[in-house]
C-alpha atoms as a PDB file:
ATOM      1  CA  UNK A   1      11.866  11.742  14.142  1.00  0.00           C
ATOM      2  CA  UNK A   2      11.156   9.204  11.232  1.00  0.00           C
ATOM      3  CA  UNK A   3      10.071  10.806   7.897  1.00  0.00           C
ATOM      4  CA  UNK A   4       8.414   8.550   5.107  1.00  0.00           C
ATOM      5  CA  UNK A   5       9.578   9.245   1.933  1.00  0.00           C
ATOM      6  CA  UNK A   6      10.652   8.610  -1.085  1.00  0.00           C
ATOM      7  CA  UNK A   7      14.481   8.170  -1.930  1.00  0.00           C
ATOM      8  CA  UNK A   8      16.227   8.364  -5.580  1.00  0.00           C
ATOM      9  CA  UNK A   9      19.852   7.394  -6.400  1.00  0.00           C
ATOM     10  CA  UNK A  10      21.913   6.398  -9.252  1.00  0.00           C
ATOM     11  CA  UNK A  11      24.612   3.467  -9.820  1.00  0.00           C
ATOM     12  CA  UNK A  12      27.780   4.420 -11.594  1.00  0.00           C
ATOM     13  CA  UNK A  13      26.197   3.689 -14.779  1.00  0.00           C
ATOM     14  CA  UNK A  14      23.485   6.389 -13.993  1.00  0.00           C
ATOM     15  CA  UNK A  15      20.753   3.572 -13.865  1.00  0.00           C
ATOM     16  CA  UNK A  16      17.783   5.373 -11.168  1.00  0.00           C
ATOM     17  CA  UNK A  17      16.516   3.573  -8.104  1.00  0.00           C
ATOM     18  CA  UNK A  18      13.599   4.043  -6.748  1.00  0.00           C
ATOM     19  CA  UNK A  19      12.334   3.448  -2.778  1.00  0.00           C
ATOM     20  CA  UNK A  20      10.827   4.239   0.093  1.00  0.00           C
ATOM     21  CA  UNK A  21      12.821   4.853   2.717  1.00  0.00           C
ATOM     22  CA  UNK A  22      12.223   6.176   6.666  1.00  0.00           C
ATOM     23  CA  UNK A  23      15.410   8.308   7.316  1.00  0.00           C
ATOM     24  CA  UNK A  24      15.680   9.890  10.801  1.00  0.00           C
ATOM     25  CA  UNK A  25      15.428  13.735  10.239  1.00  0.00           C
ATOM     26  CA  UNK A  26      15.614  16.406  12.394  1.00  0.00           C
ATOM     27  CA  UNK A  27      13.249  19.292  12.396  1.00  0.00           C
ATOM     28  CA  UNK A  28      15.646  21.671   9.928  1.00  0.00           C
ATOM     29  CA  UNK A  29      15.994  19.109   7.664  1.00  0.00           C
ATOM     30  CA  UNK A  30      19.594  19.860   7.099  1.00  0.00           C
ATOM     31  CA  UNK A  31      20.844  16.429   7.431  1.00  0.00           C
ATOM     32  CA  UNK A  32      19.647  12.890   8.335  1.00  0.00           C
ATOM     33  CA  UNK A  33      20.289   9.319   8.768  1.00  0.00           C
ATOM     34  CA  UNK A  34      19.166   6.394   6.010  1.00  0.00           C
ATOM     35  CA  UNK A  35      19.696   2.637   7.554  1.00  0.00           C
ATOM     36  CA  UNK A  36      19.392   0.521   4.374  1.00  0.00           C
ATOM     37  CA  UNK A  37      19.863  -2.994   4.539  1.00  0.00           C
ATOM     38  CA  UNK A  38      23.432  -4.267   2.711  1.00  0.00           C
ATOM     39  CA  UNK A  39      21.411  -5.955   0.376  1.00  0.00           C
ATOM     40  CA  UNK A  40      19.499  -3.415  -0.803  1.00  0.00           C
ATOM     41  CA  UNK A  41      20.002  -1.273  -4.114  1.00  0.00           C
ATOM     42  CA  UNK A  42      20.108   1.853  -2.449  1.00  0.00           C
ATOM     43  CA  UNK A  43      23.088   0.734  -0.247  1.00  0.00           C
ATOM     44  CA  UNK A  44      24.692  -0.346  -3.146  1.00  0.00           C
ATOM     45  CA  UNK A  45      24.028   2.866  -5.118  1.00  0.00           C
ATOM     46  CA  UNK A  46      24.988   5.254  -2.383  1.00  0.00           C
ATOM     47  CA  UNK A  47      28.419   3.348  -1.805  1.00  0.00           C
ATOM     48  CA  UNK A  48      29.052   3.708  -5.529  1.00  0.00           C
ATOM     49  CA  UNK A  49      27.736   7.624  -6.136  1.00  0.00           C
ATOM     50  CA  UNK A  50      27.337   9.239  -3.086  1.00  0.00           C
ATOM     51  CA  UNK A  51      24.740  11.343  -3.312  1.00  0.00           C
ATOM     52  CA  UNK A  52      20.358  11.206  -3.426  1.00  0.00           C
ATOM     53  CA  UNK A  53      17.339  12.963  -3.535  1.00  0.00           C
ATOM     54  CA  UNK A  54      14.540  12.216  -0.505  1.00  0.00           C
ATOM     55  CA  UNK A  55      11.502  13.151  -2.038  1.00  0.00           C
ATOM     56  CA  UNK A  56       8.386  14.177   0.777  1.00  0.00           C
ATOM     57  CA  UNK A  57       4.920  12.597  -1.127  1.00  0.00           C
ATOM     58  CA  UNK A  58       1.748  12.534  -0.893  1.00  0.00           C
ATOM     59  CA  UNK A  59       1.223   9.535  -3.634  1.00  0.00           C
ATOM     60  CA  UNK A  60       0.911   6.350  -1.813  1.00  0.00           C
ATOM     61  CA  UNK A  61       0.480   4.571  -4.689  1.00  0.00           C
ATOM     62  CA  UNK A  62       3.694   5.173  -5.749  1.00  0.00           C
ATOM     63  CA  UNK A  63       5.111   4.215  -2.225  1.00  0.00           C
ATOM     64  CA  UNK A  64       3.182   1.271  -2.362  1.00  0.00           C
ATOM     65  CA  UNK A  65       4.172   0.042  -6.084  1.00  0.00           C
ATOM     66  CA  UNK A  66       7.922   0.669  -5.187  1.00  0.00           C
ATOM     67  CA  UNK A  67       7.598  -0.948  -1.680  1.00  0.00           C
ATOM     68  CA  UNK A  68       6.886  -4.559  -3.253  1.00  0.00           C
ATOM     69  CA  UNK A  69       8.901  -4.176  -6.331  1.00  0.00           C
ATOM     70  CA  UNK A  70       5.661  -3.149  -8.871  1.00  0.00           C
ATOM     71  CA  UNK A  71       6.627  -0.483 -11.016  1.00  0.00           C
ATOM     72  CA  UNK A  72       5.363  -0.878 -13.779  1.00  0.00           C
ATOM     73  CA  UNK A  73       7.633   2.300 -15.186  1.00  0.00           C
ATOM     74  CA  UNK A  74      10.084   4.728 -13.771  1.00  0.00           C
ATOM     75  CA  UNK A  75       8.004   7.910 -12.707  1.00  0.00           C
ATOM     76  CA  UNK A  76       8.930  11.198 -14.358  1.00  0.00           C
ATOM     77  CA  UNK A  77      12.066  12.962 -13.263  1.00  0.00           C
ATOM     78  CA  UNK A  78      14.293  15.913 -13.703  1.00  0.00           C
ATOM     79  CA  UNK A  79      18.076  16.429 -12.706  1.00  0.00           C
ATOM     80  CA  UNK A  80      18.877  17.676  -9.415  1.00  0.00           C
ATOM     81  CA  UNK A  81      20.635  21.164  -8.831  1.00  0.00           C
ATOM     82  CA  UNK A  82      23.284  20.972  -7.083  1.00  0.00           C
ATOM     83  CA  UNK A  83      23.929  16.668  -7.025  1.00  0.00           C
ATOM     84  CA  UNK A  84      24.166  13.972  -9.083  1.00  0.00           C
ATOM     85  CA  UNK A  85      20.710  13.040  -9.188  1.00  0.00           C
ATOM     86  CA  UNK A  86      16.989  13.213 -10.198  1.00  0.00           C
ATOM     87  CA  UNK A  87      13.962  14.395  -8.545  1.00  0.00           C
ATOM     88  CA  UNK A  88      10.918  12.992  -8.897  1.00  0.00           C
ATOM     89  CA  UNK A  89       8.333  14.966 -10.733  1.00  0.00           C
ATOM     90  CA  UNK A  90       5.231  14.204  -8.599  1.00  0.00           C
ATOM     91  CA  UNK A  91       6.844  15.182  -5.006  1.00  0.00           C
ATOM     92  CA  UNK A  92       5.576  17.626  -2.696  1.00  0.00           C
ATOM     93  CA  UNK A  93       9.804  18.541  -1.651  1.00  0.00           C
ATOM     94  CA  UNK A  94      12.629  17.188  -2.245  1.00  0.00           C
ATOM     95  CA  UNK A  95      16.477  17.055  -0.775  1.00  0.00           C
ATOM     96  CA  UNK A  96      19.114  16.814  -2.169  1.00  0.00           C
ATOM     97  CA  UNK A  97      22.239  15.158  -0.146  1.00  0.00           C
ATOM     98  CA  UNK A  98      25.536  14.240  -0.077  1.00  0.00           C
ATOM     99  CA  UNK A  99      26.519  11.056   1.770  1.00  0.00           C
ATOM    100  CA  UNK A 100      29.377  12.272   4.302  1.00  0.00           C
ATOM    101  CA  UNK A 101      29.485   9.098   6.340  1.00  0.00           C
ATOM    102  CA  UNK A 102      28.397   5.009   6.307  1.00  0.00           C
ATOM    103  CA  UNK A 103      28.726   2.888   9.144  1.00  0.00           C
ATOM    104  CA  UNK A 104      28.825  -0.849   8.179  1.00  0.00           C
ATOM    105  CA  UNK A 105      29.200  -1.786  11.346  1.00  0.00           C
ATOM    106  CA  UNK A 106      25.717  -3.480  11.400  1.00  0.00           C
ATOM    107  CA  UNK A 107      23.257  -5.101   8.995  1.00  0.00           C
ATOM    108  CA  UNK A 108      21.454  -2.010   8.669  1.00  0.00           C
ATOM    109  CA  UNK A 109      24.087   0.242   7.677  1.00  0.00           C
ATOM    110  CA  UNK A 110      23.899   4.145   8.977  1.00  0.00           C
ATOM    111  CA  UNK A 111      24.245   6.219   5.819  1.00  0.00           C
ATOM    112  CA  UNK A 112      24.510   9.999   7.058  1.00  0.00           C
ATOM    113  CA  UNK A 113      22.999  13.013   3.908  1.00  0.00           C
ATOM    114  CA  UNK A 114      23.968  16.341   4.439  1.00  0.00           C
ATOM    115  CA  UNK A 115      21.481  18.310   2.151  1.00  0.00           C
ATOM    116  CA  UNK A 116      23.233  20.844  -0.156  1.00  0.00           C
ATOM    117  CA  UNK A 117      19.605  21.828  -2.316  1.00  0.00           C
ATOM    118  CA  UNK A 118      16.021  21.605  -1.187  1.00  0.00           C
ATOM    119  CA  UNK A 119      13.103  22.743  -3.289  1.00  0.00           C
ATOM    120  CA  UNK A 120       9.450  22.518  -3.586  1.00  0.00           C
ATOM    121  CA  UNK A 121       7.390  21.971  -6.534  1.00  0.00           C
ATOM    122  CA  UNK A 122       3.657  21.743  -4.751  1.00  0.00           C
ATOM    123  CA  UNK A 123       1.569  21.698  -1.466  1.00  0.00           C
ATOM    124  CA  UNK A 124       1.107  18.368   0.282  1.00  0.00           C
ATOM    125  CA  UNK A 125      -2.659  16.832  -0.004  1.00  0.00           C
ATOM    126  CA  UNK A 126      -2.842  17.031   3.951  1.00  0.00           C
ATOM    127  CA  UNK A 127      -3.357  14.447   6.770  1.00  0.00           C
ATOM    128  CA  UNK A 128      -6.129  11.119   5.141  1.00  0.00           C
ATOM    129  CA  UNK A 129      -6.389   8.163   7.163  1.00  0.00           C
ATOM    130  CA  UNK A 130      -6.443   6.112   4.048  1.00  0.00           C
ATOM    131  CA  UNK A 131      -2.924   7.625   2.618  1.00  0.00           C
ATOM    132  CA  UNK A 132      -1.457   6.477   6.638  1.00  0.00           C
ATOM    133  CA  UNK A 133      -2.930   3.519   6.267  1.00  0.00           C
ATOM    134  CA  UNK A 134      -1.503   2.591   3.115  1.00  0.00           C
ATOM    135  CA  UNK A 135       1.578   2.924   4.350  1.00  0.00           C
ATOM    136  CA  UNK A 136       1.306   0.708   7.469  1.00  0.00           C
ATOM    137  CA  UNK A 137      -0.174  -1.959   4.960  1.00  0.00           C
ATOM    138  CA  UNK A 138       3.239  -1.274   3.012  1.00  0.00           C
ATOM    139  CA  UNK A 139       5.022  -2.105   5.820  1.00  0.00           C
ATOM    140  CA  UNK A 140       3.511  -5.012   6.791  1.00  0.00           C
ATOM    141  CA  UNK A 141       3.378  -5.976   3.117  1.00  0.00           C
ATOM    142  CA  UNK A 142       6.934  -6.501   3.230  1.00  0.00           C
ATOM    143  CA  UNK A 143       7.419  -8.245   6.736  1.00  0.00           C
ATOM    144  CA  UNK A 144       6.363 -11.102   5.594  1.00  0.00           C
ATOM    145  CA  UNK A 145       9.085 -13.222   6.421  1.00  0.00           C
ATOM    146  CA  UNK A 146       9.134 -11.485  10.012  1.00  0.00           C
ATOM    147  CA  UNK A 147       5.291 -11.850  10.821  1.00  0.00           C
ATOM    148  CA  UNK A 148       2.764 -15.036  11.430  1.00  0.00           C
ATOM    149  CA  UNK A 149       0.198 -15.021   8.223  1.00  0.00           C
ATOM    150  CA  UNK A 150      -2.827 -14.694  11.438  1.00  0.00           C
ATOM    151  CA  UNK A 151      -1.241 -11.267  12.037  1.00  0.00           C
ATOM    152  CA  UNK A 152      -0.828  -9.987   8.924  1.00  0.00           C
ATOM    153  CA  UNK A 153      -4.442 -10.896   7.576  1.00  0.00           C
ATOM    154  CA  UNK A 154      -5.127  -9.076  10.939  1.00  0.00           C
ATOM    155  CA  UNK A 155      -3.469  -6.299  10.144  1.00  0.00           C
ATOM    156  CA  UNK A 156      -4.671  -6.165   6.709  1.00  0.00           C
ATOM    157  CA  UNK A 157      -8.472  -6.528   8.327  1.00  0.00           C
ATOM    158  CA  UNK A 158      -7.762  -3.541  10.417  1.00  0.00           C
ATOM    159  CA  UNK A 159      -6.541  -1.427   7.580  1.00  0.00           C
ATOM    160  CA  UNK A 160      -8.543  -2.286   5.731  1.00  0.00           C
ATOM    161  CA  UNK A 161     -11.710   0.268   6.850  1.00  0.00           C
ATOM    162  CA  UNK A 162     -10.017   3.784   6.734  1.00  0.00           C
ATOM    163  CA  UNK A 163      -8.951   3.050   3.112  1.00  0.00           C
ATOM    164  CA  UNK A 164     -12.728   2.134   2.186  1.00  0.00           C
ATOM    165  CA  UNK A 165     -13.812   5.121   4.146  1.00  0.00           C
ATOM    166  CA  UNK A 166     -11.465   7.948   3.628  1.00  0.00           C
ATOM    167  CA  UNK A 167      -9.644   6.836   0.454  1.00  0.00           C
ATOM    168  CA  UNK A 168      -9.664   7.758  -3.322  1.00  0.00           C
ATOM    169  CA  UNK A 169      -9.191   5.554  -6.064  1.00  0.00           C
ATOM    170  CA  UNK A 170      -5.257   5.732  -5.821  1.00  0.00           C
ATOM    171  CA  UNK A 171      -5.589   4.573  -1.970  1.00  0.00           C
ATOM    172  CA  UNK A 172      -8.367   2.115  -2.862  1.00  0.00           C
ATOM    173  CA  UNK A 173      -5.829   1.097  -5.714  1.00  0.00           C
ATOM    174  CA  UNK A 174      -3.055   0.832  -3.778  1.00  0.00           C
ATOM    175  CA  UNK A 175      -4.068  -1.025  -1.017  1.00  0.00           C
ATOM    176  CA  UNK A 176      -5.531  -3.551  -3.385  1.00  0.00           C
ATOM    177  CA  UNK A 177      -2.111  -3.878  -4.464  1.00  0.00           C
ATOM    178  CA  UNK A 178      -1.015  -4.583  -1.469  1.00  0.00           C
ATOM    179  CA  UNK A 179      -3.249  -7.028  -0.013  1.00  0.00           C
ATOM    180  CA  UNK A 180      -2.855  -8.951  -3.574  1.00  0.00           C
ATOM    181  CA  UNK A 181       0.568  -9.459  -3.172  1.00  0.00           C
ATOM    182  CA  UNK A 182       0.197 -10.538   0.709  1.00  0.00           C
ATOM    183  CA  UNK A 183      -1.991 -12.745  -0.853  1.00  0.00           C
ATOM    184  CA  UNK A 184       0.321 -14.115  -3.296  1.00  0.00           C
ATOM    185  CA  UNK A 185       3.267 -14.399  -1.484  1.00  0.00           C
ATOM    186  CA  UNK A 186       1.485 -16.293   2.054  1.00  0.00           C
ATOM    187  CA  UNK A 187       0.645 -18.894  -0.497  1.00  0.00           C
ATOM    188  CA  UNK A 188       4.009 -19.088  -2.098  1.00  0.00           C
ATOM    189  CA  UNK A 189       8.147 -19.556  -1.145  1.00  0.00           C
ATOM    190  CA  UNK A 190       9.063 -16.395  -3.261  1.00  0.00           C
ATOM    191  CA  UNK A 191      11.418 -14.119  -1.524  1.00  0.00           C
ATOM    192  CA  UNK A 192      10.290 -10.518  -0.896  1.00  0.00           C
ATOM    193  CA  UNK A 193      11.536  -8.645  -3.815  1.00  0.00           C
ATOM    194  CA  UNK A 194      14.762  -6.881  -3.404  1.00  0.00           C
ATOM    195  CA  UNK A 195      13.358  -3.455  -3.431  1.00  0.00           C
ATOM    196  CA  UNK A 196      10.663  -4.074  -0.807  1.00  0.00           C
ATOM    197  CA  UNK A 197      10.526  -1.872   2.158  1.00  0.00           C
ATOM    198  CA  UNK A 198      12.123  -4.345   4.246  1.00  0.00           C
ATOM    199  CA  UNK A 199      14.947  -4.732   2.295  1.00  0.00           C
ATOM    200  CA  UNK A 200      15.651  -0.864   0.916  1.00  0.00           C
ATOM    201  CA  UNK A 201      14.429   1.036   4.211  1.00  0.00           C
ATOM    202  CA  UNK A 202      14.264   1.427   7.492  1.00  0.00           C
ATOM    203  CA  UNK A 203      10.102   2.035   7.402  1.00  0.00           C
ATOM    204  CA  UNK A 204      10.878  -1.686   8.979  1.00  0.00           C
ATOM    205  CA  UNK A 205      11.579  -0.456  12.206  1.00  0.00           C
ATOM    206  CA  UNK A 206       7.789   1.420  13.064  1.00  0.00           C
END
């Protein structure tokens, strides 16, 4: 099963990275598997300190800034417990893991967590059509350089209604965000920015 979350890790100077990630979990959550591209920041930051916190959350807007590289600041954290590391303040859960494996074997590199801490700071919101629907736009957001401009504005189109119908003003926000920066970069040669969900996550592969 693919979880969509949120993922923090550090670099060896301590400097915090923040991005969405889908890892593959399994129903205990007591490990899982992240598949970061090589070229992301999270790949580089779990090579150098091996450990993270995946963060469950409710705040799409937050997915959706980090997805295409707009934060505008780092959200509020606190250490971790047991692992180098900070949790994010606004999550529903959070894990913390130790990396006990990476396969480089492939572009998308298989970076196994073993969780040593979970916690819980709050209930989730609850299923909203808008908040899944934010997410798909995230995805297709940052596959750009994968999909034809007709099917993205298609995609977009589609979205588009459950956000207007079922969303708040952080899903109306967000989505906005998104569709601003499709806009932007069909009309432009800019590279997706490095901590897009295509380049930090495996969300990709849905």
């Amino acid at each position: 099963m693919i979880l969509e979350g949120v993922v923090t890790s550090q670099n060896a100077l301590g400097e915090l990275n923040v991005a969405p990630m889908g890892p593959i979990v399994e129903p205990g959550m007591q490990r899982f598997v992240l598949r970061p591209f090589q070229t992301s920041t999270t790949y580089r930051n779990l090579k150098q300190q091996p450990f993270g916190v995946l963060h469950v959350v409710d705040d799409v807007l937050l997915i959706a800034r980090a997805a295409i590289g707009h934060l505008v600041e780092t959200p509020m954290t606190f250490p971790a417990l047991r692992v180098p590391g900070r949790v994010l303040t606004g999550a529903c859960r959070w894990y913390e893991f130790r990396v006990v494996s990476i396969d480089d074997a492939t572009e998308r590199t298989q970076i196994e967590g073993v969780v040593e801490h979970c916690g819980r700071l709050r209930d989730s919101f609850g299923f909203n059509r808008a908040k899944h629907a934010v997410i798909e736009a995230a995805i297709v957001a940052t596959r750009i350089h994968l999909l034809p401009p007709d099917e993205i504005a298609a995609q977009f189109e589609r979205l588009r209604s459950p956000v207007e119908k079922t969303g708040g003003s952080d899903e109306l926000k967000a989505f906005a965000l998104l569709n601003e920066f499709v806009q932007e970069k069909l009309t432009s040669e800019d590279a997706v920015p490095e901590n897009a969900v295509a380049a930090d996550s495996s969300l990709e592969d849905e």
